[in-house]
Protein backbone atom coordinates (compact mmCIF):
# COMPACT_ATOMS: atom_id res chain seq x y z
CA UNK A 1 0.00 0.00 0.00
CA UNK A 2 1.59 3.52 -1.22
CA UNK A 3 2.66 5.55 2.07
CA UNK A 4 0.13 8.40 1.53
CA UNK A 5 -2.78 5.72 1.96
CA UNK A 6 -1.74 4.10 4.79
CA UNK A 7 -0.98 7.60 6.31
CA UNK A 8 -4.71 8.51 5.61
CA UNK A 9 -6.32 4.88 7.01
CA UNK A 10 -3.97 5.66 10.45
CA UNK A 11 -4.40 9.39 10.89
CA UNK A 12 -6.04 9.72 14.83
CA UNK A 13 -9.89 10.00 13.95
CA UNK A 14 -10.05 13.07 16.60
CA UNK A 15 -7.82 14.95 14.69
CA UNK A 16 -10.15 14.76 11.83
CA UNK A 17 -12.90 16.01 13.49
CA UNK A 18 -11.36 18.83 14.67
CA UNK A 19 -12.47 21.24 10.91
CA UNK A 20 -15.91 20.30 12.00
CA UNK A 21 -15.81 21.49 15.99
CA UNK A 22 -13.52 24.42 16.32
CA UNK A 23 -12.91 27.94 14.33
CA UNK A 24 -9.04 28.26 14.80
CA UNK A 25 -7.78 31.80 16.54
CA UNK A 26 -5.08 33.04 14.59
CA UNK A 27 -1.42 32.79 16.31
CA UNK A 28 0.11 36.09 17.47
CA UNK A 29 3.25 37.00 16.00
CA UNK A 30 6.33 35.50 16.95
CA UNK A 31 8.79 38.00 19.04
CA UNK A 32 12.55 37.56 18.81
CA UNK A 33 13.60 36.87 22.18
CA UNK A 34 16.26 35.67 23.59
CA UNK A 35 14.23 32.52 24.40
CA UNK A 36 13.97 30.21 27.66
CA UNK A 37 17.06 29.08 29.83
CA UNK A 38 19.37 26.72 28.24
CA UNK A 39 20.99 24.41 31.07
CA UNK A 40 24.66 23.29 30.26
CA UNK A 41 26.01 20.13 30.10
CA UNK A 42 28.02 20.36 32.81
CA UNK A 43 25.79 22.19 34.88
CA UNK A 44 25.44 21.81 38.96
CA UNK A 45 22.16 20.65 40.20
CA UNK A 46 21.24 23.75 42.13
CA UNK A 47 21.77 23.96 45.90
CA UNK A 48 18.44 24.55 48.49
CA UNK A 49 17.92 28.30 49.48
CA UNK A 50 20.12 29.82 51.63
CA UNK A 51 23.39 27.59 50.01
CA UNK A 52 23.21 29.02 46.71
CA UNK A 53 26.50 30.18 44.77
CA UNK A 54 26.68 31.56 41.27
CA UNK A 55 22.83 30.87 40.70
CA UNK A 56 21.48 32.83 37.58
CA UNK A 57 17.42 34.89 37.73
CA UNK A 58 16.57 34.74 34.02
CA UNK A 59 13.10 36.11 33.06
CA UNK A 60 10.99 33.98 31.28
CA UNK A 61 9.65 35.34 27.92
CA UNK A 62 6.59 33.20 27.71
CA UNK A 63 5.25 30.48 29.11
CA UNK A 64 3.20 27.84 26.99
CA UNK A 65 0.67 25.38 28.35
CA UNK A 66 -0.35 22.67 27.06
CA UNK A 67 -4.40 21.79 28.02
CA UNK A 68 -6.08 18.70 27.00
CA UNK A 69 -9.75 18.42 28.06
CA UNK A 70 -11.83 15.41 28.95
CA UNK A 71 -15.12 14.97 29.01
CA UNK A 72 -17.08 12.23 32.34
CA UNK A 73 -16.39 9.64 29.44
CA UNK A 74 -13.12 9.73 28.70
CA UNK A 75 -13.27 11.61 25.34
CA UNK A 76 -11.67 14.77 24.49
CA UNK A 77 -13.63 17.66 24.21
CA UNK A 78 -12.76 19.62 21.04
CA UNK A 79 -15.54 22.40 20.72
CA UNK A 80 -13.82 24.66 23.20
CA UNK A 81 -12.93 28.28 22.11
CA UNK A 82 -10.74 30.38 23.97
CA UNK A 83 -13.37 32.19 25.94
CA UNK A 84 -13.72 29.19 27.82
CA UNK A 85 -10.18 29.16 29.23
CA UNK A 86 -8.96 31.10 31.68
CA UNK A 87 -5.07 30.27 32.71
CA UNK A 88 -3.46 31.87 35.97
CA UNK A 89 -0.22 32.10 37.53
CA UNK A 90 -0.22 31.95 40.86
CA UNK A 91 -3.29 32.85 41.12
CA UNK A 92 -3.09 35.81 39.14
CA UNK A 93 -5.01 35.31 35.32
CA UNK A 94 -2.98 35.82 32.88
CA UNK A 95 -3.89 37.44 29.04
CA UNK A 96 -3.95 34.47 26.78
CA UNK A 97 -1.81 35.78 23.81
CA UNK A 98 -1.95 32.86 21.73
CA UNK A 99 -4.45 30.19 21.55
CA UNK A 100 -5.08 27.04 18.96
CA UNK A 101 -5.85 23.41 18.54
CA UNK A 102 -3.88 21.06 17.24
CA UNK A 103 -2.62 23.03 14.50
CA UNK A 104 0.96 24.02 15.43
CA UNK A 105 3.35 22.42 13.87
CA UNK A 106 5.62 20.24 16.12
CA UNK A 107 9.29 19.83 16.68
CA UNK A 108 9.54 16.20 18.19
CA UNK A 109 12.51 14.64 19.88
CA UNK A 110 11.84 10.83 20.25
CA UNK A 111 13.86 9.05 22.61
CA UNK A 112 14.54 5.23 22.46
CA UNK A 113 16.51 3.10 25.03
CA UNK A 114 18.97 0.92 23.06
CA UNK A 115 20.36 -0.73 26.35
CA UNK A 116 21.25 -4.34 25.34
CA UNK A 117 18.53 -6.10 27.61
CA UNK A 118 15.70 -4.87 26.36
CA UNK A 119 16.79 -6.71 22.86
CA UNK A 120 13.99 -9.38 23.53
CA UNK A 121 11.74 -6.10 22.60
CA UNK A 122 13.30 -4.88 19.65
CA UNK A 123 10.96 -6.76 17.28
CA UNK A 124 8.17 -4.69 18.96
CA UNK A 125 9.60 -1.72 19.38
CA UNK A 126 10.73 -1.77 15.42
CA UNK A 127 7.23 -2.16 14.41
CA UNK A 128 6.30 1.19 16.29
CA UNK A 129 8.55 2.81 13.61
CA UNK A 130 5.18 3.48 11.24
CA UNK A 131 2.97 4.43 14.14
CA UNK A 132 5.77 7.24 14.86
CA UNK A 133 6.22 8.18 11.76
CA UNK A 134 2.31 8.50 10.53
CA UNK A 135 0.35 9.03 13.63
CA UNK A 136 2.83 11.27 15.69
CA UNK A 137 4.36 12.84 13.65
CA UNK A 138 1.43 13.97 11.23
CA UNK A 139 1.52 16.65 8.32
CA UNK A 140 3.12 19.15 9.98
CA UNK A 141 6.15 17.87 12.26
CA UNK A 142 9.62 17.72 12.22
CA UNK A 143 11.25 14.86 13.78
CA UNK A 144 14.72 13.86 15.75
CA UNK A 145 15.59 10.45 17.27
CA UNK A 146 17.83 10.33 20.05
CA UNK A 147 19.31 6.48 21.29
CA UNK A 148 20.89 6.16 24.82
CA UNK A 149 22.38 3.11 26.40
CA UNK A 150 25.77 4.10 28.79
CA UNK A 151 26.35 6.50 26.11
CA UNK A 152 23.63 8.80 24.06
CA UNK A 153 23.60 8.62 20.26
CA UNK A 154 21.91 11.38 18.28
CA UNK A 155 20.52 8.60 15.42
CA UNK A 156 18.74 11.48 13.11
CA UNK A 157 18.76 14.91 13.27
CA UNK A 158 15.75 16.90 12.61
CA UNK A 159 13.62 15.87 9.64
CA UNK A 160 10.47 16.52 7.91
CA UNK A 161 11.25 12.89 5.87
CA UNK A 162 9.03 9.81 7.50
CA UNK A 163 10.90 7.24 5.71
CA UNK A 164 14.10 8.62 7.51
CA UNK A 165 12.26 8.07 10.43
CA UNK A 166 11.33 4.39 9.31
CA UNK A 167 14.90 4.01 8.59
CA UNK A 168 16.14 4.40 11.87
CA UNK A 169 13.63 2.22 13.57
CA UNK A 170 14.58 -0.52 11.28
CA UNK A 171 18.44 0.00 11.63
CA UNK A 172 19.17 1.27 15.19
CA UNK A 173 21.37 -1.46 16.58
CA UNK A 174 21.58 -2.61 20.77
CA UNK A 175 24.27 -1.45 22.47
CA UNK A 176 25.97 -2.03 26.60
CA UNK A 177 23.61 -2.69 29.23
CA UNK A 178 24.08 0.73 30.67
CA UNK A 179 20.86 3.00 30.53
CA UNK A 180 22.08 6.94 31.15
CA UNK A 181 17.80 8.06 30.36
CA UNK A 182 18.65 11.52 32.36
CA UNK A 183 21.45 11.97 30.23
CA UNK A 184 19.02 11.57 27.12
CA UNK A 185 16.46 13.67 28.09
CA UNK A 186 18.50 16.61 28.69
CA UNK A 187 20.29 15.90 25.35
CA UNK A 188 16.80 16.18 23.90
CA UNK A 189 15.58 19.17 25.78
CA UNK A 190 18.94 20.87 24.56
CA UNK A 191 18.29 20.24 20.84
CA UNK A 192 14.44 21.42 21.39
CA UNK A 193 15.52 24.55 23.13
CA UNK A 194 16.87 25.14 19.56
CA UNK A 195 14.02 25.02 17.80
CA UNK A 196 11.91 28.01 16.72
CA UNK A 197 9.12 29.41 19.29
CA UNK A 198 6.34 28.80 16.69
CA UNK A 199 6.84 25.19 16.99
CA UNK A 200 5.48 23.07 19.66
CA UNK A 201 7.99 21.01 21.45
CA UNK A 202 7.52 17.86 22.26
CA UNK A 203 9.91 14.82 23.69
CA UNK A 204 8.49 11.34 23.38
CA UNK A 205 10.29 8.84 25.08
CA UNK A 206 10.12 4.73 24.57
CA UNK A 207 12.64 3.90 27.33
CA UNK A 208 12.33 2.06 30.70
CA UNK A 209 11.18 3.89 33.86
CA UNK A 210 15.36 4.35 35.27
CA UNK A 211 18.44 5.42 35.01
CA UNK A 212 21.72 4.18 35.96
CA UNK A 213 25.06 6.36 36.02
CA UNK A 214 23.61 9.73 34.34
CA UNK A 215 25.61 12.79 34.61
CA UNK A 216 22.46 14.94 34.64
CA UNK A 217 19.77 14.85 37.29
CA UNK A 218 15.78 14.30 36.72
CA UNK A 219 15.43 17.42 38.34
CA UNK A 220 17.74 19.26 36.73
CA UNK A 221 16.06 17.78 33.42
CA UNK A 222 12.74 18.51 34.55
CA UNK A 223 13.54 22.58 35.10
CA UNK A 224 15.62 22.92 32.11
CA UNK A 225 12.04 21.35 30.10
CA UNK A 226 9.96 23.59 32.23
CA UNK A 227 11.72 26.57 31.22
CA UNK A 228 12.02 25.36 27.56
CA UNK A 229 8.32 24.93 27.31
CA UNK A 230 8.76 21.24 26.56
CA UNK A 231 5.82 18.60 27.04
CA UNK A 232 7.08 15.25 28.03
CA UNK A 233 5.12 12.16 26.09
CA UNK A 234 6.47 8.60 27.62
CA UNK A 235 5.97 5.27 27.30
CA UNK A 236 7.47 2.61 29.90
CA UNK A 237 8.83 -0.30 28.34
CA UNK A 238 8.20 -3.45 31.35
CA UNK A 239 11.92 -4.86 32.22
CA UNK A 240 9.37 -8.17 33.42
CA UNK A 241 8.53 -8.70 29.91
CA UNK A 242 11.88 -7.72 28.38
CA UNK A 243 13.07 -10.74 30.83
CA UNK A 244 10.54 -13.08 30.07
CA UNK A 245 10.94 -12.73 25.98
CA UNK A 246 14.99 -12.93 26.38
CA UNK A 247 16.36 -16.52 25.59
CA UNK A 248 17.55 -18.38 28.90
CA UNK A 249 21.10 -18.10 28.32
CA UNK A 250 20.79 -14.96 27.52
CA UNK A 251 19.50 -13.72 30.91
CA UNK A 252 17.71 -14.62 34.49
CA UNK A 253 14.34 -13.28 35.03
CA UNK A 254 14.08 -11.59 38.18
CA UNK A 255 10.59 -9.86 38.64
CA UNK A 256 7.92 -9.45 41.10
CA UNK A 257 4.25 -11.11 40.90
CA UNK A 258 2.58 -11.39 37.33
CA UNK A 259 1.19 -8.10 35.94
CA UNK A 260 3.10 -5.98 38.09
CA UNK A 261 5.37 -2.61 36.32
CA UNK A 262 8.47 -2.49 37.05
CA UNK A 263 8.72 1.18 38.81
CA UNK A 264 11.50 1.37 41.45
CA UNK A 265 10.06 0.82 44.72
CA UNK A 266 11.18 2.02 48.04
CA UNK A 267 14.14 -0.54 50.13
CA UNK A 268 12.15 -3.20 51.45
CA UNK A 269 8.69 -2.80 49.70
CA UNK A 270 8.18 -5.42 46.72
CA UNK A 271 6.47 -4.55 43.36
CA UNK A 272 2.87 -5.00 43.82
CA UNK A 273 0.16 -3.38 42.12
CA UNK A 274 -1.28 -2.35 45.61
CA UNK A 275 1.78 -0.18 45.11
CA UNK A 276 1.89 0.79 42.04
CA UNK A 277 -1.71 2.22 42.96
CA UNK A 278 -0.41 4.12 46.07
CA UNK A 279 2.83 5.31 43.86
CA UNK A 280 -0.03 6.70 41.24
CA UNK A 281 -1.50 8.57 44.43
CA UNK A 282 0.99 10.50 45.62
CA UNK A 283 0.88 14.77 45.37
CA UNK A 284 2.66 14.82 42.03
CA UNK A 285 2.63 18.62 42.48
CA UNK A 286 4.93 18.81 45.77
CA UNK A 287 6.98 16.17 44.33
CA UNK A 288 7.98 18.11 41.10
CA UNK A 289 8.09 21.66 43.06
CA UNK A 290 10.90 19.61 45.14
CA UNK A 291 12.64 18.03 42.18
CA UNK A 292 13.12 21.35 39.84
CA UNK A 293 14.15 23.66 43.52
CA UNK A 294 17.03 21.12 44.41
CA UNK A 295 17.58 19.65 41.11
CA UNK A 296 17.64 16.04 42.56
CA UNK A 297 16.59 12.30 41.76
CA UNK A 298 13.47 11.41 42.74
CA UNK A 299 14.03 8.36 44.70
CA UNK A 300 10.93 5.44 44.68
CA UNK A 301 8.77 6.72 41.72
CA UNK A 302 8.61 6.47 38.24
CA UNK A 303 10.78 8.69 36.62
CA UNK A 304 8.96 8.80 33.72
CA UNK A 305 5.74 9.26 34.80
CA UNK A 306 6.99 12.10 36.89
CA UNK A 307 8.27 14.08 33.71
CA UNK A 308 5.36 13.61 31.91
CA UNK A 309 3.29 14.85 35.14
CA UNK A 310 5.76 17.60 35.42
CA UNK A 311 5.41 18.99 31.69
CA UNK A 312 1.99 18.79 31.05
CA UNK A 313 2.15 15.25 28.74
CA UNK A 314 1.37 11.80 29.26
CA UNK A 315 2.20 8.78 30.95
CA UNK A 316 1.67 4.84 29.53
CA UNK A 317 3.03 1.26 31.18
CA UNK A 318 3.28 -1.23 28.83
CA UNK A 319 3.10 -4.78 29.30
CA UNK A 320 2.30 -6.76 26.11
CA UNK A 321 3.79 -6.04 22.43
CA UNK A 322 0.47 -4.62 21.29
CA UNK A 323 0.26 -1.88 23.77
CA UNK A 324 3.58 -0.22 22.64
CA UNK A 325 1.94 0.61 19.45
CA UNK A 326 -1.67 0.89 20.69
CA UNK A 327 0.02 4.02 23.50
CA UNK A 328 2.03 5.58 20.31
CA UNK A 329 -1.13 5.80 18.35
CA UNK A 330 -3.20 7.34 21.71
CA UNK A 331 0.25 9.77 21.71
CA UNK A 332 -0.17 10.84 18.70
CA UNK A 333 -4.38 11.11 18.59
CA UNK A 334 -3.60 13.69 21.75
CA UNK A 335 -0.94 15.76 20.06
CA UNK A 336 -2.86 16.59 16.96
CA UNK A 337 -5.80 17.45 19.38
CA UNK A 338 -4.67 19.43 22.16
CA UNK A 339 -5.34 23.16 22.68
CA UNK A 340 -2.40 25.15 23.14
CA UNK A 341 -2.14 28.52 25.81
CA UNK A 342 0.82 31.01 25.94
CA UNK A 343 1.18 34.14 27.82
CA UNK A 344 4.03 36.56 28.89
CA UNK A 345 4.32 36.80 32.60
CA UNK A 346 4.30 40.78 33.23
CA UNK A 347 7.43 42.35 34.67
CA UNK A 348 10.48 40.77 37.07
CA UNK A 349 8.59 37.45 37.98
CA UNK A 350 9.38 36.97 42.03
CA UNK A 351 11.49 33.71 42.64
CA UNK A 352 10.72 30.63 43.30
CA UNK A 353 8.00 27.82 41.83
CA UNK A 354 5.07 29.53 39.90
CA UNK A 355 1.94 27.20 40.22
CA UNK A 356 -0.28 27.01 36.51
CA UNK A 357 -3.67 26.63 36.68
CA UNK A 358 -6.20 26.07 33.61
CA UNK A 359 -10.06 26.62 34.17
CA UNK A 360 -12.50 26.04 31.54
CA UNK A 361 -15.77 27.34 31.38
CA UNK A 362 -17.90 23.83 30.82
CA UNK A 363 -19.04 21.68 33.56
CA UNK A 364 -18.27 18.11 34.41
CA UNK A 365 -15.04 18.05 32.17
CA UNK A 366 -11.31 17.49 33.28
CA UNK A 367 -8.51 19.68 32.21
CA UNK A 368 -4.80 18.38 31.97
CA UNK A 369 -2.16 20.97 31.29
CA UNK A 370 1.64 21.31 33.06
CA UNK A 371 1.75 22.33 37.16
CA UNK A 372 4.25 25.33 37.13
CA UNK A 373 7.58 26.37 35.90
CA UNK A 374 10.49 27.38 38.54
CA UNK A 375 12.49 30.35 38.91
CA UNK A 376 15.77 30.85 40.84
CA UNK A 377 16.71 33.40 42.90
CA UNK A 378 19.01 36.26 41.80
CA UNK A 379 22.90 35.66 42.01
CA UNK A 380 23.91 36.20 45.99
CA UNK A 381 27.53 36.32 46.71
């Protein structure tokens, strides 16, 4: 089947509706700015208040939320104009300067883990390659694909091309057992940074849910995306199923009971989905205000799910083959039918976290969108 037909039979069905529910406000003009914070490479995580040495107060430009709005069924609502929103920040509403849905055009980073023992997976993970390139990526993306084992690869740089995409799904090869994910992710946030403020930016990630031996710190990661305006997509690839699929020479399973994900888990407490539930409960909020001020790990919780939480994107386990695809496709259906806010924060914003908070103006539905960006305080001697 040519490519252009297959791209119409797999284009997310929400996306086409979207002509049919919603009159498009136009975009304001982009302003040259010097942008948001770029972190370096060998950057410090920062040290708690009243420590701090050499820390810089940049002002941030604009801030960009991303909203997606559910209705008691599960279903996105898509009929929303922008009187319905109203955005604040810290408690203070904002002007909404620019306003749209699902008609951006995106600047993707895709990040894979190529660690050696998830090569039971490859076979599944290869045949996400179309999904990617079809369903997430769409008409109007560009697209990058960052591999990380103990080392991070830059596999393609940015490209409008699908097939290039393909290309690298089909050719990427396993590498050391090592899996440096911070290390990735801040690699990815660096090349978004780069990319042009009309552009959505968006970092998918197909990797497990930790990191072993990375230079850079998850919250060091998660301010530097913050500040970036970078939504965090993720899919967590289960280690348990990687072990069971891998040939017994090859490896020895060690996993907890039979369904269980395999999130790190606090000394002494085993993998259980009466966990897993209670790790799901916890006030994502105070966790990520903690992890962007000290620019720490977060220690017992799923990395991943944390970033997404932190950025305003989306969080999927995966246990069988199927579901790697079937979460890409869901991805993808929610990027091309999201509503996008920005404003510019008036004056010297004070220090410190700056809480986000999206209302809409229709009853009984849930809004989504990222908890807050951080500022530090100005340089002390």
């Amino acid at each position: 089947m040519p490519r252009s037909t297959r791209y119409r039979l797999r284009w997310p069905s929400a996306f086409l509706a979207l002509a049919g529910f919603v009159a498009f406000a136009p975009r304001a003009g982009a302003q040259a700015d010097p942008g948001p914070i770029r972190v370096k490479p060998d950057a410090k995580p920062e040290v708690p208040t009243g420590q701090q040495k050499n820390s810089i107060r940049v002002r941030v430009n604009e801030v960009t939320a991303p909203v997606t709005v559910r209705d008691t069924k599960g279903e996105m609502v898509l009929d929303l104009t922008q009187p319905n929103f109203h955005i604040f920040d810290n408690g203070v509403e904002q002007k909404i300067e620019q306003f749209d849905l699902g008609g951006d055009p995106l600047s993707i980073v895709l990040v894979i883990e190529t660690s050696s023992h998830l090569e039971p997976m490859m076979p599944a993970i290869r045949r996400t390659g179309v999904i990617f390139s079809q369903t997430v990526m769409g008409l109007t993306s560009e697209a990058a694909v960052i591999g990380f084992d103990d080392r991070v690869d830059l596999l393609h740089k940015f490209t409008t091309d699908p097939d290039a995409i393909d290309h690298v799904f089909n050719t990427f090869r396993m590498g050391t057992m090592g899996t440096h994910l911070y290390d990735a992710m801040s690699r990815a946030v660096s090349l978004l940074d780069e990319r042009p403020p009309v552009r959505r930016r968006i970092m998918v990630v197909l990797a497990e849910a930790q990191d072993d031996g990375s230079e850079h710190k998850l919250g060091e990661v998660l301010r530097q995306a913050q500040l970036a305006n970078v939504t965090i997509y993720s899919i967590g690839l289960s280690t348990t199923m990687a072990d069971l699929r891998a040939k017994p020479r090859d490896t020895v399973p060690q996993f907890g009971p039979p369904g269980t994900y395999p999130l790190p888990t606090p000394p002494g407490h085993p993998q259980t989905p009466e966990l897993e539930r209670e790790m799901m409960g916890i006030d994502w909020t105070s966790l990520v205000v903690w992890l962007v001020k000290t620019g720490r790990n977060a220690l017992g919780s799923n990395s991943l799910a944390i970033a997404s939480q932190a950025t305003g994107g989306l969080h999927l386990n995966t246990v069988k083959d199927r579901s790697i695809e079937k979460a890409l496709d869901e991805i993808g259906g929610e990027l091309h039918a999201q509503y996008t806010l920005a404003y510019h924060p008036p004056g010297e914003e004070p220090s410190g976290f700056h809480k986000i908070e999206v209302r809409v103006d229709r009853p009984g539905v849930t809004v989504r969108t990222r908890p807050g960006y951080y500022l530090a305080p100005p340089e002390t001697d």
